[in-house]
PDB file of N, CA and C in Angstrom:
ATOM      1  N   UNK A   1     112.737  82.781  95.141  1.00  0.00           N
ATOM      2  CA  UNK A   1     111.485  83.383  94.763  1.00  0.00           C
ATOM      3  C   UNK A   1     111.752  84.247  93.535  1.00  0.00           C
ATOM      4  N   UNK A   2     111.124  83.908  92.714  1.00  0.00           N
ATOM      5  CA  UNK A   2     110.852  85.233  91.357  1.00  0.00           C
ATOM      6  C   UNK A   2     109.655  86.090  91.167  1.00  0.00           C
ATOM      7  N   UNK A   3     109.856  86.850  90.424  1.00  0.00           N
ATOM      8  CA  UNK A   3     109.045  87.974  90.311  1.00  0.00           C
ATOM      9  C   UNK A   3     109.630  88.707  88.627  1.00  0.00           C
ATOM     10  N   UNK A   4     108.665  88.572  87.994  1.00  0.00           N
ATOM     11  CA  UNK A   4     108.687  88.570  86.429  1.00  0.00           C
ATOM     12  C   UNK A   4     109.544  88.088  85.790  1.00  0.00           C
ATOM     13  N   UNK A   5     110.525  86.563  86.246  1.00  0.00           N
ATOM     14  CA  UNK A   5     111.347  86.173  86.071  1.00  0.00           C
ATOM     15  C   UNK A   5     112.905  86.325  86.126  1.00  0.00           C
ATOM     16  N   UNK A   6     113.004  87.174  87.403  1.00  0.00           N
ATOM     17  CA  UNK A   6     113.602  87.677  87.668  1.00  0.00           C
ATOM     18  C   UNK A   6     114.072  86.853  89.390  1.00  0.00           C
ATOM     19  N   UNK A   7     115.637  86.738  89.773  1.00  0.00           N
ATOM     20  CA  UNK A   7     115.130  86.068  91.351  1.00  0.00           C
ATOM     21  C   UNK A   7     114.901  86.998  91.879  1.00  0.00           C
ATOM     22  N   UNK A   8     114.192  87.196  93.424  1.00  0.00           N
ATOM     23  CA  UNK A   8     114.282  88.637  94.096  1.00  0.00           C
ATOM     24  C   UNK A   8     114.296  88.250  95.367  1.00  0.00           C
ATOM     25  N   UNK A   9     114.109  87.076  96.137  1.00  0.00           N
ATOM     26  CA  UNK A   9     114.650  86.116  96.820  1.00  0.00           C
ATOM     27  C   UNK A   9     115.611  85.044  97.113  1.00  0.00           C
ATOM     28  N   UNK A  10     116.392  84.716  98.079  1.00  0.00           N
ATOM     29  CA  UNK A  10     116.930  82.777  97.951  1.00  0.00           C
ATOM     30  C   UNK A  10     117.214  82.837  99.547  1.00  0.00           C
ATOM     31  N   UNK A  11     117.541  81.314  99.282  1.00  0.00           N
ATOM     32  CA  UNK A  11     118.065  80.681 100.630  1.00  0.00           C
ATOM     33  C   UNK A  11     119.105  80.891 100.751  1.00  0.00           C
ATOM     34  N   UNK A  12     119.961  81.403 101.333  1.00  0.00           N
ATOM     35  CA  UNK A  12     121.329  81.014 101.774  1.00  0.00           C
ATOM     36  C   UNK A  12     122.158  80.073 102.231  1.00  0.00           C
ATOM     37  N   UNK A  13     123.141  80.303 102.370  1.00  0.00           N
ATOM     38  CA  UNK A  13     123.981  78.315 102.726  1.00  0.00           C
ATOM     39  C   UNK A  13     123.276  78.501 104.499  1.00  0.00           C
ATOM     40  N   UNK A  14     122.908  79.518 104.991  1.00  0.00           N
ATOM     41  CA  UNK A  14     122.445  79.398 106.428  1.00  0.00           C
ATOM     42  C   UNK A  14     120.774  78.868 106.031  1.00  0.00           C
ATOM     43  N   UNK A  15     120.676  78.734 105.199  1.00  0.00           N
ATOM     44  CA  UNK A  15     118.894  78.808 105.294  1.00  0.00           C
ATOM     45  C   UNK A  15     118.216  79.671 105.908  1.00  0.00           C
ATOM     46  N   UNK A  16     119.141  80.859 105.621  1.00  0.00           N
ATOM     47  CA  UNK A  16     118.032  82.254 105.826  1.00  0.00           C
ATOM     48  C   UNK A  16     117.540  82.821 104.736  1.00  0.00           C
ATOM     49  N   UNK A  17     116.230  83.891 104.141  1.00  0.00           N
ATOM     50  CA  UNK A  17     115.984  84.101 103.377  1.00  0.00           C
ATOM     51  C   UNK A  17     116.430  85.684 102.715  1.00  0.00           C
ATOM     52  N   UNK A  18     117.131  85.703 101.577  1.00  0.00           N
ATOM     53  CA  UNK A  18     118.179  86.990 101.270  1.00  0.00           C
ATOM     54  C   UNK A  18     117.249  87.508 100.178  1.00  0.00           C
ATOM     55  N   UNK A  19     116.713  88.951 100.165  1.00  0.00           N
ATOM     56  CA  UNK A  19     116.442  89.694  99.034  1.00  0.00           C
ATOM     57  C   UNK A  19     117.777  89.624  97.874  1.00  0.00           C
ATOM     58  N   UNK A  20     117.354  89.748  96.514  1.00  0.00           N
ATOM     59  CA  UNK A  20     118.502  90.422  95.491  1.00  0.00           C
ATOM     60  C   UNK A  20     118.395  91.701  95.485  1.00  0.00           C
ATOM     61  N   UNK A  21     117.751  92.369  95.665  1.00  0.00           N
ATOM     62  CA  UNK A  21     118.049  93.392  96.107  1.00  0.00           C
ATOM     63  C   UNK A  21     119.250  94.469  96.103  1.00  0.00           C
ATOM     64  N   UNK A  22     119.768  95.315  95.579  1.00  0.00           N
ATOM     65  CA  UNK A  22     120.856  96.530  96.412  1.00  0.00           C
ATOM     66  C   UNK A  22     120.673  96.996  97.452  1.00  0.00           C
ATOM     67  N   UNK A  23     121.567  97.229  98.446  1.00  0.00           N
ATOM     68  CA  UNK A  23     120.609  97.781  99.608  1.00  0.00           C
ATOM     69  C   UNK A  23     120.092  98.854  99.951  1.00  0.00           C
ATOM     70  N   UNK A  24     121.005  99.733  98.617  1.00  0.00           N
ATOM     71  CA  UNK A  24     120.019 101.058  98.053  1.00  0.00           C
ATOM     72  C   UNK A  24     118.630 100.970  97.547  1.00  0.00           C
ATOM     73  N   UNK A  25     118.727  99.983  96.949  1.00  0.00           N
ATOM     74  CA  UNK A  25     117.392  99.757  96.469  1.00  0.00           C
ATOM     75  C   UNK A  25     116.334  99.177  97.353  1.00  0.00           C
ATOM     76  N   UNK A  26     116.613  98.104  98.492  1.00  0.00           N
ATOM     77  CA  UNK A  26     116.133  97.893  99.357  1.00  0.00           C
ATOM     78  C   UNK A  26     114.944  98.920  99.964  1.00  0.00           C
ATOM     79  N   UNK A  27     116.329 100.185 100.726  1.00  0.00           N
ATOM     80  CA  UNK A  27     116.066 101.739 101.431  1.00  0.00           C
ATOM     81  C   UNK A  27     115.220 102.006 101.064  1.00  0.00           C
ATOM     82  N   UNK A  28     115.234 102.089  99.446  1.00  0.00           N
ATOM     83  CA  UNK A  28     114.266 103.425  98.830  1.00  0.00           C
ATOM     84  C   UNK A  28     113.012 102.607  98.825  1.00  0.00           C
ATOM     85  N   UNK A  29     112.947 101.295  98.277  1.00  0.00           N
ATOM     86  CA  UNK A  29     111.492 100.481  98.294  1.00  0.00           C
ATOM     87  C   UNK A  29     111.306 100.553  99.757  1.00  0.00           C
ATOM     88  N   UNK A  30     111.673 100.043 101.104  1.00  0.00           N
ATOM     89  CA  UNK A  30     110.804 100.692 101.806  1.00  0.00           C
ATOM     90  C   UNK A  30     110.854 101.596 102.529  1.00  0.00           C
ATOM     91  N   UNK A  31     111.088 103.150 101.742  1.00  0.00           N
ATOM     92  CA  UNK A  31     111.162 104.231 102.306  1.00  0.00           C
ATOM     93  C   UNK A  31     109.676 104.692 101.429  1.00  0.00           C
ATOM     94  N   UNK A  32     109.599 104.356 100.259  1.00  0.00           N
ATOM     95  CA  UNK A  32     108.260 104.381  99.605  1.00  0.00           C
ATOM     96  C   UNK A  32     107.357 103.278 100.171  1.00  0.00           C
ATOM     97  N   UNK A  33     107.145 102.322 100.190  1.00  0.00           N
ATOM     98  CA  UNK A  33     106.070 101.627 100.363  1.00  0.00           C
ATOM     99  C   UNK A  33     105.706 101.969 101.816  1.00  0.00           C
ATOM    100  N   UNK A  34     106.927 102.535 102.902  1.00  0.00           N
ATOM    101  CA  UNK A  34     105.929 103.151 104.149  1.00  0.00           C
ATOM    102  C   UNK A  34     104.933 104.429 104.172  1.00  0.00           C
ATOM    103  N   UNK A  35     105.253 105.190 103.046  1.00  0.00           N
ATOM    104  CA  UNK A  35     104.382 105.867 102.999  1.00  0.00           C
ATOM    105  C   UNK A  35     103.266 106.070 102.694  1.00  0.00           C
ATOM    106  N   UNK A  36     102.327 106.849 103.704  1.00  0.00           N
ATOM    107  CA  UNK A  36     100.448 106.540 102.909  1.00  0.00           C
ATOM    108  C   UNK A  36     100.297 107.293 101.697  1.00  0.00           C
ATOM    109  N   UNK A  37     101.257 107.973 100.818  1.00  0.00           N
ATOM    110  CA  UNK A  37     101.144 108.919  99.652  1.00  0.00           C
ATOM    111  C   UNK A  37     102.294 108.491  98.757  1.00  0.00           C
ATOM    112  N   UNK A  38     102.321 109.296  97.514  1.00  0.00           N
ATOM    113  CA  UNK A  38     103.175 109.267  97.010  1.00  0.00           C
ATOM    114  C   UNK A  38     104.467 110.080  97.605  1.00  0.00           C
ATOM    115  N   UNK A  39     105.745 109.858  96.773  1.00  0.00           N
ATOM    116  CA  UNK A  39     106.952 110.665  97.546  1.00  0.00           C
ATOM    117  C   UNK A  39     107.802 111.358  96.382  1.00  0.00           C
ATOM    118  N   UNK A  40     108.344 111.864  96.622  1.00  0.00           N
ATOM    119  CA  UNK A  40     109.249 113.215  95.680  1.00  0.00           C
ATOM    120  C   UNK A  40     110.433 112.080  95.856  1.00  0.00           C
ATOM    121  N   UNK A  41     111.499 112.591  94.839  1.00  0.00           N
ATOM    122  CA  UNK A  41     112.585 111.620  94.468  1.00  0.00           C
ATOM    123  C   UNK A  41     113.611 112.501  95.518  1.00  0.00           C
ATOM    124  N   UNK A  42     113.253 114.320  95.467  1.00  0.00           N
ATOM    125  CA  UNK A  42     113.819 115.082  96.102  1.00  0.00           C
ATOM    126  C   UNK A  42     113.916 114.594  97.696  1.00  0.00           C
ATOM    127  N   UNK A  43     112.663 113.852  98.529  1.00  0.00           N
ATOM    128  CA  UNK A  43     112.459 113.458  99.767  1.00  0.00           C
ATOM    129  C   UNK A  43     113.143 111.870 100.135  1.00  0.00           C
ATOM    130  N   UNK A  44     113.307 111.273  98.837  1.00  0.00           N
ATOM    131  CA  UNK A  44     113.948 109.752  99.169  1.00  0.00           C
ATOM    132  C   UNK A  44     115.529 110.725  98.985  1.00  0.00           C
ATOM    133  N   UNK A  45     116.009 110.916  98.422  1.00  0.00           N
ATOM    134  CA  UNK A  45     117.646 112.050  98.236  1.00  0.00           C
ATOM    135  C   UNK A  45     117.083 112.432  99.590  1.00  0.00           C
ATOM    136  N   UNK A  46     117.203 113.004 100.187  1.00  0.00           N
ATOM    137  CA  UNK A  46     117.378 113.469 100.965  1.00  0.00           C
ATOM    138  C   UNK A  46     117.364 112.368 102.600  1.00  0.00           C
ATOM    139  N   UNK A  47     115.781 111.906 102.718  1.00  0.00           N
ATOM    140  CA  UNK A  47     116.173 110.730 103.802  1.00  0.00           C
ATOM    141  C   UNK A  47     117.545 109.720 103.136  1.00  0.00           C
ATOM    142  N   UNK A  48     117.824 109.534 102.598  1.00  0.00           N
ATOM    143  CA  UNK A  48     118.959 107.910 102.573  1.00  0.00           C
ATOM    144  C   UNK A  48     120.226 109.030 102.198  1.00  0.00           C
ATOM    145  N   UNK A  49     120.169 110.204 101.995  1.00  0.00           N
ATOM    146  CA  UNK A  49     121.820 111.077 102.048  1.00  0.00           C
ATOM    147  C   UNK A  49     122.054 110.519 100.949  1.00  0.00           C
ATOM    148  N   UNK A  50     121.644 110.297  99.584  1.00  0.00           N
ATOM    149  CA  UNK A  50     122.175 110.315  98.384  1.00  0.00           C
ATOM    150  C   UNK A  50     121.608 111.073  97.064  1.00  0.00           C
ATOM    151  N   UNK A  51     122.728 110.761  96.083  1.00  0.00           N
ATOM    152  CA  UNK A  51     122.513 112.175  94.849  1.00  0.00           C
ATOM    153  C   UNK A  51     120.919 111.854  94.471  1.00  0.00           C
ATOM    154  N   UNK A  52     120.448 113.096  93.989  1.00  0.00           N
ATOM    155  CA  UNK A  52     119.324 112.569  93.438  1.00  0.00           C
ATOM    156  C   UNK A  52     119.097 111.993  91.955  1.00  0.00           C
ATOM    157  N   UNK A  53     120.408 111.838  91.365  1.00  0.00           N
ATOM    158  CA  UNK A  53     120.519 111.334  89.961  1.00  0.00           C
ATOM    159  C   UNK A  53     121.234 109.714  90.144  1.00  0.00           C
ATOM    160  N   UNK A  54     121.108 109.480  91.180  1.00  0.00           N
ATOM    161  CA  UNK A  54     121.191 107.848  91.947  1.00  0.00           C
ATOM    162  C   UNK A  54     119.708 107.603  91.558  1.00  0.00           C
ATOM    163  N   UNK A  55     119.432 108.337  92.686  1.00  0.00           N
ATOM    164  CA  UNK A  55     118.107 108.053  93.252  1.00  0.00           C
ATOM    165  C   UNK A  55     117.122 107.897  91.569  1.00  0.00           C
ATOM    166  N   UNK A  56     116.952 108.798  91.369  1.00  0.00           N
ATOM    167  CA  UNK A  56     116.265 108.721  90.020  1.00  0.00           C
ATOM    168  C   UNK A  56     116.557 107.136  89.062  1.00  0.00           C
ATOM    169  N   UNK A  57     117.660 106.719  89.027  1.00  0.00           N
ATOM    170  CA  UNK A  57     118.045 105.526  88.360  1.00  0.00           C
ATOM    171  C   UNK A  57     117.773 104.050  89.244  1.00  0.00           C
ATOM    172  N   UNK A  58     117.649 104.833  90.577  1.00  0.00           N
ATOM    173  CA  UNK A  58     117.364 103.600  91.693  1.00  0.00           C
ATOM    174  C   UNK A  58     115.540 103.085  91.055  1.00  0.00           C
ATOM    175  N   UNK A  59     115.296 104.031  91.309  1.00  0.00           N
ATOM    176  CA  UNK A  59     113.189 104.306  91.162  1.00  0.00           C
ATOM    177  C   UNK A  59     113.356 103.770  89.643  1.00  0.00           C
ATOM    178  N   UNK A  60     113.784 104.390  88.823  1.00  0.00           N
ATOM    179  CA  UNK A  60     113.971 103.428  87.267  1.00  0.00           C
ATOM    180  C   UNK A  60     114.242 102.138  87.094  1.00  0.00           C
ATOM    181  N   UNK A  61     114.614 101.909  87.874  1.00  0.00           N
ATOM    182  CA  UNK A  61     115.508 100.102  88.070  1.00  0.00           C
ATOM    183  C   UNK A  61     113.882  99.437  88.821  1.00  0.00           C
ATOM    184  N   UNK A  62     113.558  99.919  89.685  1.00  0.00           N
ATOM    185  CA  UNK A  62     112.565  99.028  90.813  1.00  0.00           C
ATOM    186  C   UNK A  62     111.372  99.098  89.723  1.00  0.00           C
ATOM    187  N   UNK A  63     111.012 100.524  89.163  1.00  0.00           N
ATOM    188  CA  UNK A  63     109.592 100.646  88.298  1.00  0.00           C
ATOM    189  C   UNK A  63     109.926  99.309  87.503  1.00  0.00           C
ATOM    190  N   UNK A  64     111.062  99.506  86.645  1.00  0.00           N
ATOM    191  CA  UNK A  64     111.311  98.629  85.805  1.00  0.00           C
ATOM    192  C   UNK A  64     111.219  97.269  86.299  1.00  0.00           C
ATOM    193  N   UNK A  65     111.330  96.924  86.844  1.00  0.00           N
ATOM    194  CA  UNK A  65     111.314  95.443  87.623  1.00  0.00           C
ATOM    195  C   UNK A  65     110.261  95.279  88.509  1.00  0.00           C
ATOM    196  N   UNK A  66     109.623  96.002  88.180  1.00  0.00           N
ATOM    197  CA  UNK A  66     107.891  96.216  89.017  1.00  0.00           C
ATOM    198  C   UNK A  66     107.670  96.232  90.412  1.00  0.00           C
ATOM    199  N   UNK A  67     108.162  96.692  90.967  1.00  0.00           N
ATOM    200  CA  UNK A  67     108.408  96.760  92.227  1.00  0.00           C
ATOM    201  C   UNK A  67     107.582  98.281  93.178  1.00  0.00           C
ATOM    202  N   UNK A  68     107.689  98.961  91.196  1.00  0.00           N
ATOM    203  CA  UNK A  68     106.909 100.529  92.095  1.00  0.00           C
ATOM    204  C   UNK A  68     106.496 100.732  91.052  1.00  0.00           C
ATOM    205  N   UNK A  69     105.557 102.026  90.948  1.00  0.00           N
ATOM    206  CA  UNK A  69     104.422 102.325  89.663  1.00  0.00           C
ATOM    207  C   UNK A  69     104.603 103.582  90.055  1.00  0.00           C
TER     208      UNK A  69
END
């Protein structure tokens, strides 16, 4: 599967279906998309126990790849 030409899906040799994904990046997309509001970068750092100058480059990477706004 793609998404702005990008893969962000595949099959595996099991024929299961694998995000590309990091699994940091995974966390934080749905640590945001469960929420009914927006979220502080300070509140994703803090739920997933990492720096917040990760985190900040994590949310830069997903915006960038459209994943979050």
């Amino acid at each position: 599967m793609f998404h702005k030409g990008d893969v962000i899906m595949r099959v595996n040799a099991n024929g299961e279906l694998e995000h590309m994904l990091s699994d940091i990046e995974a966390e934080v997309l749905r640590y945001v998309r469960a929420s009914p509001h927006s979220v502080k970068l300070r509140d994703i750092s803090r739920r997933l126990k990492s720096d917040m100058d990760e985190v900040y480059r994590i949310v830069g990477r997903l915006t960038t790849k459209g994943f979050l706004r």
